[in-house]
PDB file of N, CA and C in Angstrom:
ATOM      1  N   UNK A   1      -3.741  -0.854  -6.184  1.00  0.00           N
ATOM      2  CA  UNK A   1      -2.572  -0.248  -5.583  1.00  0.00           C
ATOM      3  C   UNK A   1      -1.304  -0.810  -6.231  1.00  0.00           C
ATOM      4  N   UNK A   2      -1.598  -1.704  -6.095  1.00  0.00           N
ATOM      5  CA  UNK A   2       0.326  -3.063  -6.644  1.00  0.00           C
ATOM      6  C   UNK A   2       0.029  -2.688  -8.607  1.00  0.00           C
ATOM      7  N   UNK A   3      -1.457  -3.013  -9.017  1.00  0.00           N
ATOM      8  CA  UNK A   3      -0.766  -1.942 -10.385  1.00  0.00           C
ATOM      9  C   UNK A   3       0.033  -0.880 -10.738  1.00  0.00           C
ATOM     10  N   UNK A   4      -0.854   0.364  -9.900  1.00  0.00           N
ATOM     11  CA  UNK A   4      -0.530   1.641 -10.469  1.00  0.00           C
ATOM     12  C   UNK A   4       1.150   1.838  -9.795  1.00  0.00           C
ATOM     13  N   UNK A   5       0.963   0.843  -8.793  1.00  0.00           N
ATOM     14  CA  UNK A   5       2.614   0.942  -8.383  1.00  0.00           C
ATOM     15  C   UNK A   5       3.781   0.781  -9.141  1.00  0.00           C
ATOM     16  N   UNK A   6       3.092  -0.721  -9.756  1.00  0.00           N
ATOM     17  CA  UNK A   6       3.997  -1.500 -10.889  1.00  0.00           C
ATOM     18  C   UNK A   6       4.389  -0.511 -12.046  1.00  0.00           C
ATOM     19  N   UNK A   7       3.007   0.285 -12.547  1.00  0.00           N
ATOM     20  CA  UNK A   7       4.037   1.597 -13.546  1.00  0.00           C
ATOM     21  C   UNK A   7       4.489   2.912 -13.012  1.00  0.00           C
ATOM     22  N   UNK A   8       4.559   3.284 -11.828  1.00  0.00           N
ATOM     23  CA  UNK A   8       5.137   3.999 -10.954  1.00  0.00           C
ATOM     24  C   UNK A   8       6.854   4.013 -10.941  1.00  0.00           C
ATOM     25  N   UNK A   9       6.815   2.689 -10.868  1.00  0.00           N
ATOM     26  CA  UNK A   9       8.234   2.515  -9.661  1.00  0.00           C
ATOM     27  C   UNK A   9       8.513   1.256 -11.236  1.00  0.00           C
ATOM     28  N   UNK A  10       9.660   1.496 -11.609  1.00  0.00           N
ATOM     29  CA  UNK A  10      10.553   0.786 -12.339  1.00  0.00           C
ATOM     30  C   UNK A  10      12.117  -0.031 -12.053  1.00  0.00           C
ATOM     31  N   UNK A  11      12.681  -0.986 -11.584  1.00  0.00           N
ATOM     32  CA  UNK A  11      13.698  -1.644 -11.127  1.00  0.00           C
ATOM     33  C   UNK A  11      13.811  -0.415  -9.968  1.00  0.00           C
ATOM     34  N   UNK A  12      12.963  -0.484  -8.589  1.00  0.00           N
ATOM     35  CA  UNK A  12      13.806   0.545  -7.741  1.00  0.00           C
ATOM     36  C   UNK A  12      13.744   2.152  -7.784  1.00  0.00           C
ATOM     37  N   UNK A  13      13.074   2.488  -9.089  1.00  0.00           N
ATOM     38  CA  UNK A  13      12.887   3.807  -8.830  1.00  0.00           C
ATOM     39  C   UNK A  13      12.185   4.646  -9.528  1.00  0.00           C
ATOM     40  N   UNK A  14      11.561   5.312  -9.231  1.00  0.00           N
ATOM     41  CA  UNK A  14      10.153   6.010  -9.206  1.00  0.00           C
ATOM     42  C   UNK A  14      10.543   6.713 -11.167  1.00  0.00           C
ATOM     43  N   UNK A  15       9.349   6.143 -11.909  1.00  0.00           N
ATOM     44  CA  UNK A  15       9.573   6.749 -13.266  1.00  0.00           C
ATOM     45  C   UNK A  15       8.046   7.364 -13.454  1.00  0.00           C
ATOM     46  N   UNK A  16       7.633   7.119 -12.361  1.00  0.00           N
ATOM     47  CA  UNK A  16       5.720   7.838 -12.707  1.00  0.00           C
ATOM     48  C   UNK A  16       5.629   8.339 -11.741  1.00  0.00           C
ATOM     49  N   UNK A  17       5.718   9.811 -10.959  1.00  0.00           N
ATOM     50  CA  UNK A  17       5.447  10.097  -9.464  1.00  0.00           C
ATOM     51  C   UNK A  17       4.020  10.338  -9.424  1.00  0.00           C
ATOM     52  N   UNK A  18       3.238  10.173 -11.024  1.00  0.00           N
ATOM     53  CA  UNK A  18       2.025  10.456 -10.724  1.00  0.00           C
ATOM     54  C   UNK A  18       1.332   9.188 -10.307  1.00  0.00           C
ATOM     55  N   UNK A  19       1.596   7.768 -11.258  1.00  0.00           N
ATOM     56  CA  UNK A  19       1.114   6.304 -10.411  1.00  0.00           C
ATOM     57  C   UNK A  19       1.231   5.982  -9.009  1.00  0.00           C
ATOM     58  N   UNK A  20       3.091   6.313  -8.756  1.00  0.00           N
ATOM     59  CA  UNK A  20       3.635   5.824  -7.410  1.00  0.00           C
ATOM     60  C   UNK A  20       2.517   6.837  -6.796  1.00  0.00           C
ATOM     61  N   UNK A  21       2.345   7.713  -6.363  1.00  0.00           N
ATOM     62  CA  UNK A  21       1.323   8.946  -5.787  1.00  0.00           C
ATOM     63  C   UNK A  21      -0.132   8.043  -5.668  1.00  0.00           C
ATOM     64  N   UNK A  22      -0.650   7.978  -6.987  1.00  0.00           N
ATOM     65  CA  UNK A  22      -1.835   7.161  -6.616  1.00  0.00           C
ATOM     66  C   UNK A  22      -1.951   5.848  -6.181  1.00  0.00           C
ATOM     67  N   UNK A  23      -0.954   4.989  -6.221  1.00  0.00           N
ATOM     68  CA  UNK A  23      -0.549   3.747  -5.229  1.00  0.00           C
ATOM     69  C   UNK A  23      -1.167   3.958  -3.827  1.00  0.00           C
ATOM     70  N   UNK A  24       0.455   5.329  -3.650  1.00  0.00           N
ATOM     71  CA  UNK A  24      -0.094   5.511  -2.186  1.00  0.00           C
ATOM     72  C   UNK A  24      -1.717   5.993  -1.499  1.00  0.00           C
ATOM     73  N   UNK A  25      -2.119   6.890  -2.122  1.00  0.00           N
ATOM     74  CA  UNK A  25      -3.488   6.881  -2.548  1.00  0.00           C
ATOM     75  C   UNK A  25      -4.555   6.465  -2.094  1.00  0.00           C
ATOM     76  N   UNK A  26      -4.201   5.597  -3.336  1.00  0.00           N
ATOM     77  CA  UNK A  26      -5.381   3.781  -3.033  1.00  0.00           C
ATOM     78  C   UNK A  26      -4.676   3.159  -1.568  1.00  0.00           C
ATOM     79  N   UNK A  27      -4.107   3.025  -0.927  1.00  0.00           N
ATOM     80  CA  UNK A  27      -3.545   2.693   0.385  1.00  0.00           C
ATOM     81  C   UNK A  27      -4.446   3.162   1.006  1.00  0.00           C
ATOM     82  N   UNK A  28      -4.037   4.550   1.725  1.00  0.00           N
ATOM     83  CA  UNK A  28      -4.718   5.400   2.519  1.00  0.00           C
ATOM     84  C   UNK A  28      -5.573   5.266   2.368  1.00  0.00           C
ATOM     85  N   UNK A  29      -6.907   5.473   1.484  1.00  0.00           N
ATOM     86  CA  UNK A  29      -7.750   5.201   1.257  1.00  0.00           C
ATOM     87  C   UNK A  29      -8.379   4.252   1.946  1.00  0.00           C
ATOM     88  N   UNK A  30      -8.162   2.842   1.171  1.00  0.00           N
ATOM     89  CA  UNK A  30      -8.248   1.682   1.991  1.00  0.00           C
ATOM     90  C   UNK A  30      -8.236   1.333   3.555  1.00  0.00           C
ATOM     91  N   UNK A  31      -6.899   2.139   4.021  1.00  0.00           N
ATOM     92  CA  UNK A  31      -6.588   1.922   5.563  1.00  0.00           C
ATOM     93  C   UNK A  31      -7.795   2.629   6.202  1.00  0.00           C
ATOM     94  N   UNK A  32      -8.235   3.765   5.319  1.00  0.00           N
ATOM     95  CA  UNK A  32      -9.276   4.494   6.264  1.00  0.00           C
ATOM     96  C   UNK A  32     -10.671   3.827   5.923  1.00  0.00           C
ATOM     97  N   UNK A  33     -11.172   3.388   5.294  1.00  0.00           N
ATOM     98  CA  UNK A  33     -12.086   2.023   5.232  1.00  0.00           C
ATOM     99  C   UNK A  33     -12.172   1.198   6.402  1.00  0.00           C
ATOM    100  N   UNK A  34     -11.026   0.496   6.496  1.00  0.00           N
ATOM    101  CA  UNK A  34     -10.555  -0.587   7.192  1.00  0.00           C
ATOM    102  C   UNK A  34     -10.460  -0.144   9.134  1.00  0.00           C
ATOM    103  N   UNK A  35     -10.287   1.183   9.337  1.00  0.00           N
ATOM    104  CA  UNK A  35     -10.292   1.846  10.659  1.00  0.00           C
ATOM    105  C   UNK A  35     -11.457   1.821  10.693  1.00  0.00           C
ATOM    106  N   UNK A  36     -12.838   2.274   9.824  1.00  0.00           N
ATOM    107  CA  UNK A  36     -13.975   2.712  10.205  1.00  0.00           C
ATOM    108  C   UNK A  36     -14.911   0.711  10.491  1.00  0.00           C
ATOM    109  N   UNK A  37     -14.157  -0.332  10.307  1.00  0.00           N
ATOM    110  CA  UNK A  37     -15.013  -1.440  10.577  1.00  0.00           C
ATOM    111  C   UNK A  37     -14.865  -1.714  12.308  1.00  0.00           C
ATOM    112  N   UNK A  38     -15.705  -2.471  12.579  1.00  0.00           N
ATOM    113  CA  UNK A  38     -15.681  -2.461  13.726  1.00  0.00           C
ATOM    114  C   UNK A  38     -15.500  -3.680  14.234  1.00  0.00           C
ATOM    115  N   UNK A  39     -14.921  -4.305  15.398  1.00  0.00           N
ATOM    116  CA  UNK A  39     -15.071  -5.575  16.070  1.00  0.00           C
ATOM    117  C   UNK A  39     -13.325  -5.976  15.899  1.00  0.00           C
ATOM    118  N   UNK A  40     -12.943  -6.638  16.494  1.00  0.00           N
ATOM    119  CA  UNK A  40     -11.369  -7.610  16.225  1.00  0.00           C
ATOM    120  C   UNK A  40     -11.666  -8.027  14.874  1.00  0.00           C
ATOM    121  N   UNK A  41     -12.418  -8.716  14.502  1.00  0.00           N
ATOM    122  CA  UNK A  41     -12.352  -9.472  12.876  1.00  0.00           C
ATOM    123  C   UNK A  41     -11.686  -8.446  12.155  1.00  0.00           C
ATOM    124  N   UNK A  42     -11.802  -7.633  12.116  1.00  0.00           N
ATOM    125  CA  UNK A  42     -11.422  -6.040  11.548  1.00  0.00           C
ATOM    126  C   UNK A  42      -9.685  -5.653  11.559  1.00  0.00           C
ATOM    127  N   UNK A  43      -9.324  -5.890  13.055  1.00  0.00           N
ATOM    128  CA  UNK A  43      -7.661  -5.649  13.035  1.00  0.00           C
ATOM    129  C   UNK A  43      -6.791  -6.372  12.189  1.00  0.00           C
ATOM    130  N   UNK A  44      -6.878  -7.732  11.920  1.00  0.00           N
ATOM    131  CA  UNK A  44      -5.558  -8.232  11.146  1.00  0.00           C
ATOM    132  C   UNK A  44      -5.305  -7.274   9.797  1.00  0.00           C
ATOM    133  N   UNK A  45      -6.970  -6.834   9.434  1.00  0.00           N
ATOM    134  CA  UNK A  45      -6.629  -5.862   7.951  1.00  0.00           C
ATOM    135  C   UNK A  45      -6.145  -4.804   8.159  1.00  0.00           C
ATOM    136  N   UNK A  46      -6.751  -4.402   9.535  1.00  0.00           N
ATOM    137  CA  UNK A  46      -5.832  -2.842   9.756  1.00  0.00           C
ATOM    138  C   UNK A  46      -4.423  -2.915   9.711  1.00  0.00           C
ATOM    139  N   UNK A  47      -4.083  -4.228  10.666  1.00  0.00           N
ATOM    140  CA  UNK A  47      -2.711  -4.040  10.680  1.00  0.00           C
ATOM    141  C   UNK A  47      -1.858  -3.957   9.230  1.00  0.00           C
ATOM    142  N   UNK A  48      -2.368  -5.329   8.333  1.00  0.00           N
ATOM    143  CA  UNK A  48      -1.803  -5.404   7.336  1.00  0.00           C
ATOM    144  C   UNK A  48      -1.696  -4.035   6.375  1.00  0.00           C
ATOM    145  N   UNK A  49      -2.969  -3.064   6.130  1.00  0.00           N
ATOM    146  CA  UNK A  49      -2.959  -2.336   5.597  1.00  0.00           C
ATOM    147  C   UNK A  49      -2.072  -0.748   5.689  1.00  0.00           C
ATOM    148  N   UNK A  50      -2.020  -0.866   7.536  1.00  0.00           N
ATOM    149  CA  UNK A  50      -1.175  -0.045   8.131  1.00  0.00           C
ATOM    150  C   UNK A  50       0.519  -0.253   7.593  1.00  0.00           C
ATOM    151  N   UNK A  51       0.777  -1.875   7.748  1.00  0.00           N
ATOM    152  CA  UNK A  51       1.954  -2.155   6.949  1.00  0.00           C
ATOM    153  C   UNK A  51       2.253  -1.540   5.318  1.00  0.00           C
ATOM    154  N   UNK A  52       1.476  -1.959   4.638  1.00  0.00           N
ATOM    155  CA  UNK A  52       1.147  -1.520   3.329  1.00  0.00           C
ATOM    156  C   UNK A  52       1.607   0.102   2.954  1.00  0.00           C
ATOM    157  N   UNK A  53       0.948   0.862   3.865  1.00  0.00           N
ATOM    158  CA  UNK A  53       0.923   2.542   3.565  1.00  0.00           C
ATOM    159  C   UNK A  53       2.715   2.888   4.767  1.00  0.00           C
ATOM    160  N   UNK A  54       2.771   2.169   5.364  1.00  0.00           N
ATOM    161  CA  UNK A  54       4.515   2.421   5.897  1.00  0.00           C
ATOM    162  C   UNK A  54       5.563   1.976   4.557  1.00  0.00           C
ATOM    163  N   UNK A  55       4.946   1.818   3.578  1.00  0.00           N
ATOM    164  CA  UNK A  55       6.079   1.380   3.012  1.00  0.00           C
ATOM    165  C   UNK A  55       6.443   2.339   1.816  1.00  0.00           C
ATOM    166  N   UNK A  56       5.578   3.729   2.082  1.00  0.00           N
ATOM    167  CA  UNK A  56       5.785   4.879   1.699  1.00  0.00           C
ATOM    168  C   UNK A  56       7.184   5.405   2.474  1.00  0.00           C
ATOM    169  N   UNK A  57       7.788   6.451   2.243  1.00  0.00           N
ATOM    170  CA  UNK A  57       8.264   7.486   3.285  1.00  0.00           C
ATOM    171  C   UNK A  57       7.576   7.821   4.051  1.00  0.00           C
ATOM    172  N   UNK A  58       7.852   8.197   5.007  1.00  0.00           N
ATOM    173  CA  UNK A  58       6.732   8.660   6.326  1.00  0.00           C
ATOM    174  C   UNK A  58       6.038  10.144   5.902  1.00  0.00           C
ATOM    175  N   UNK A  59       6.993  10.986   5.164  1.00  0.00           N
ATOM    176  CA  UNK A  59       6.353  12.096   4.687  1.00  0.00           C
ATOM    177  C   UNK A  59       5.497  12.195   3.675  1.00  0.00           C
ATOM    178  N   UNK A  60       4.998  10.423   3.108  1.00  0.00           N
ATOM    179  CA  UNK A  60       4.350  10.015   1.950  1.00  0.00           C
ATOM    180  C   UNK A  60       4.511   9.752   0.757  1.00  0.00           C
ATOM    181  N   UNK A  61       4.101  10.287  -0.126  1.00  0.00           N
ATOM    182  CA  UNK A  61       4.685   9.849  -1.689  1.00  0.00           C
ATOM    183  C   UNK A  61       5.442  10.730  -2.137  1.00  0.00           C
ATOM    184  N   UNK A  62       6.786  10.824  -1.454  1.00  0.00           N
ATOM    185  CA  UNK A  62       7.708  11.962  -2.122  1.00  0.00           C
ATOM    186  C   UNK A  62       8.834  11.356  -3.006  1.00  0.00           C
ATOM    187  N   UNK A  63       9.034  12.015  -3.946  1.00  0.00           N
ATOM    188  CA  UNK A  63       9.856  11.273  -4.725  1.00  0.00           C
ATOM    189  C   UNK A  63      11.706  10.949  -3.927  1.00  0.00           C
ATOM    190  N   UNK A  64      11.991   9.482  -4.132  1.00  0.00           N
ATOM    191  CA  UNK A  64      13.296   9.126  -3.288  1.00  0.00           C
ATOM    192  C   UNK A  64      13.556   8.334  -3.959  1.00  0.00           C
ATOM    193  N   UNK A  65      14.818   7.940  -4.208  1.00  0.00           N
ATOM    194  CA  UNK A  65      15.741   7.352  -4.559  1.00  0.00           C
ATOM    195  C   UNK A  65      16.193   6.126  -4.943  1.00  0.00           C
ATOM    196  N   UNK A  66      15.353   5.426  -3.673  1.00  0.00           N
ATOM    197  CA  UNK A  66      15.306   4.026  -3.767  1.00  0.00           C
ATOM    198  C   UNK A  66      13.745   3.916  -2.346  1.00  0.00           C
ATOM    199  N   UNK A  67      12.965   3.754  -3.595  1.00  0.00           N
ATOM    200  CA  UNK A  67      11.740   2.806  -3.635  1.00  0.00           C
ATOM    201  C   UNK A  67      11.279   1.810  -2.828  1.00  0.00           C
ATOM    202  N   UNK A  68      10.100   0.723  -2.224  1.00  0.00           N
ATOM    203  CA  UNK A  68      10.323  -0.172  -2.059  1.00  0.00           C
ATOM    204  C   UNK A  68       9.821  -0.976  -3.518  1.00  0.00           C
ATOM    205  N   UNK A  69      10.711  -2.237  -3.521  1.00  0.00           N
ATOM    206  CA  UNK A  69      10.321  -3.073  -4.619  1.00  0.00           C
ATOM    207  C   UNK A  69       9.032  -3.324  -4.686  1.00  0.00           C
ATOM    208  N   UNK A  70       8.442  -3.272  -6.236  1.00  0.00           N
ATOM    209  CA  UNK A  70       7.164  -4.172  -6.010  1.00  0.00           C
ATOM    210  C   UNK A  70       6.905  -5.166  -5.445  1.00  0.00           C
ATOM    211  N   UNK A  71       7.607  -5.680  -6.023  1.00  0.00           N
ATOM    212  CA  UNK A  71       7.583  -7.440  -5.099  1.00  0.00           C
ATOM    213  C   UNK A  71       6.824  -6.802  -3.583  1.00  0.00           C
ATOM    214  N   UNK A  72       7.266  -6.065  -3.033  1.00  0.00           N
ATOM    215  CA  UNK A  72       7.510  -6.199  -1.488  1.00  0.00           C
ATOM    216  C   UNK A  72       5.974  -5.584  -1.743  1.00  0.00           C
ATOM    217  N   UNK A  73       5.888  -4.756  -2.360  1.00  0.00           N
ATOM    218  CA  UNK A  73       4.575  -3.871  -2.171  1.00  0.00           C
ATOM    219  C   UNK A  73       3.667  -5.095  -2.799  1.00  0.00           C
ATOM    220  N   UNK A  74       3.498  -5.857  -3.670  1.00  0.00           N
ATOM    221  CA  UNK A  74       2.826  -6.877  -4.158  1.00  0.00           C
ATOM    222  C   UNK A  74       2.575  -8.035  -2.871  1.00  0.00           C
ATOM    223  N   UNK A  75       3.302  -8.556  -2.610  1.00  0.00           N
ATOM    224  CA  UNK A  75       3.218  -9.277  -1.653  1.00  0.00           C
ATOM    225  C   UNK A  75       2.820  -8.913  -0.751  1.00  0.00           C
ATOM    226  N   UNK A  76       2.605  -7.384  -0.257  1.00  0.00           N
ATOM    227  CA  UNK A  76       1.704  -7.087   1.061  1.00  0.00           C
ATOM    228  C   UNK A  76       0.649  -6.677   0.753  1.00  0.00           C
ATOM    229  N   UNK A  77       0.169  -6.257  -0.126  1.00  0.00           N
ATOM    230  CA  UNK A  77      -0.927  -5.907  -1.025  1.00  0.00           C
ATOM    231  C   UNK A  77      -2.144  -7.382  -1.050  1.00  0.00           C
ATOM    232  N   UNK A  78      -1.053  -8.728  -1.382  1.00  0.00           N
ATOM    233  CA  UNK A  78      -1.472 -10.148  -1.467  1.00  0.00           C
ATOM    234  C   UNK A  78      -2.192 -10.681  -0.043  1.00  0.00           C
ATOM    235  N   UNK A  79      -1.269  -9.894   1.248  1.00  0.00           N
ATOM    236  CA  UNK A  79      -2.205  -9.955   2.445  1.00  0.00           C
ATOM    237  C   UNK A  79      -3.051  -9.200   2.842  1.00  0.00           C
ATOM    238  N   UNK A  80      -3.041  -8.083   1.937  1.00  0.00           N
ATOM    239  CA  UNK A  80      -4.308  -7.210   2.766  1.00  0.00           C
ATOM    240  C   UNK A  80      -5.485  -8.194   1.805  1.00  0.00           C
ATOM    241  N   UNK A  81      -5.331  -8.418   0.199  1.00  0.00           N
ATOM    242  CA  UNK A  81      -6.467  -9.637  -0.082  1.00  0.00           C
ATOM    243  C   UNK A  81      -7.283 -10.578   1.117  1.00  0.00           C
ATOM    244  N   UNK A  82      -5.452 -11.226   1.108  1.00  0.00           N
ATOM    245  CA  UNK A  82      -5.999 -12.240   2.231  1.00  0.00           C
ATOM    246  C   UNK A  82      -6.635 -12.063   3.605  1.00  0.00           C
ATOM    247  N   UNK A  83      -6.348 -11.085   3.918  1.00  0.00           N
ATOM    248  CA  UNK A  83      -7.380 -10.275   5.621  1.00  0.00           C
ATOM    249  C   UNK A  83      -8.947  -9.761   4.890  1.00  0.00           C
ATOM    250  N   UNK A  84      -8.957  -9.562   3.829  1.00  0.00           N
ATOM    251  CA  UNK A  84     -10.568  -9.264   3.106  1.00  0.00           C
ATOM    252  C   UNK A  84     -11.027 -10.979   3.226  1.00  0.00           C
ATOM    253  N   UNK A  85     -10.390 -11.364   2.281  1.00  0.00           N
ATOM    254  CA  UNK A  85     -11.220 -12.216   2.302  1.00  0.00           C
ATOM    255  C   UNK A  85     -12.115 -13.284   3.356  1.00  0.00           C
ATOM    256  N   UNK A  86     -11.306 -13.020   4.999  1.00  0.00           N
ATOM    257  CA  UNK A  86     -11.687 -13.273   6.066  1.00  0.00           C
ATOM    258  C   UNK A  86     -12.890 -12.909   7.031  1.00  0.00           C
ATOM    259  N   UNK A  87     -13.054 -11.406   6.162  1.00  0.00           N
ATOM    260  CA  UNK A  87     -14.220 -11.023   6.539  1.00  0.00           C
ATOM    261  C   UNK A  87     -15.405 -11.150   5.989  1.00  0.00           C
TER     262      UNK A  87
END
């Protein structure tokens, strides 16, 4: 996800709507993985991952203006790792 983002989205703004698109993507994806596990051990990833795919527009991967930074998308990307690796 934090790759295809990284050539997506350039200082702030979208220069690949086809990467940024599959970013979001690989998100969704993931989040719906992460809904189908079962038990509490399971929620901290949902949540994190739920965070992750909000950091789209709500209408999804539409092209806008100002982006969120990688950084930001990297670094939450770094906790949905860290909620895997818990399980």
């Amino acid at each position: 996800c934090a790759d295809e983002y990284a050539v997506g989205v350039t200082n702030g703004k979208i220069t690949d709507p086809g990467e940024y698109q599959d970013a979001y993507g690989f998100a969704v994806v993931a989040r719906k993985y992460a809904d189908r596990l079962e038990g509490t051990s399971s929620e901290p990833l949902q949540m994190e991952l739920k965070l992750l795919v909000d950091m789209w527009p709500s209408e999804g991967p539409v092209v806008t203006d100002s982006a969120t930074p990688l950084s930001t998308i990297a670094a939450q990307v770094a906790r949905v790792k860290l909620e895997l690796s818990t399980l």
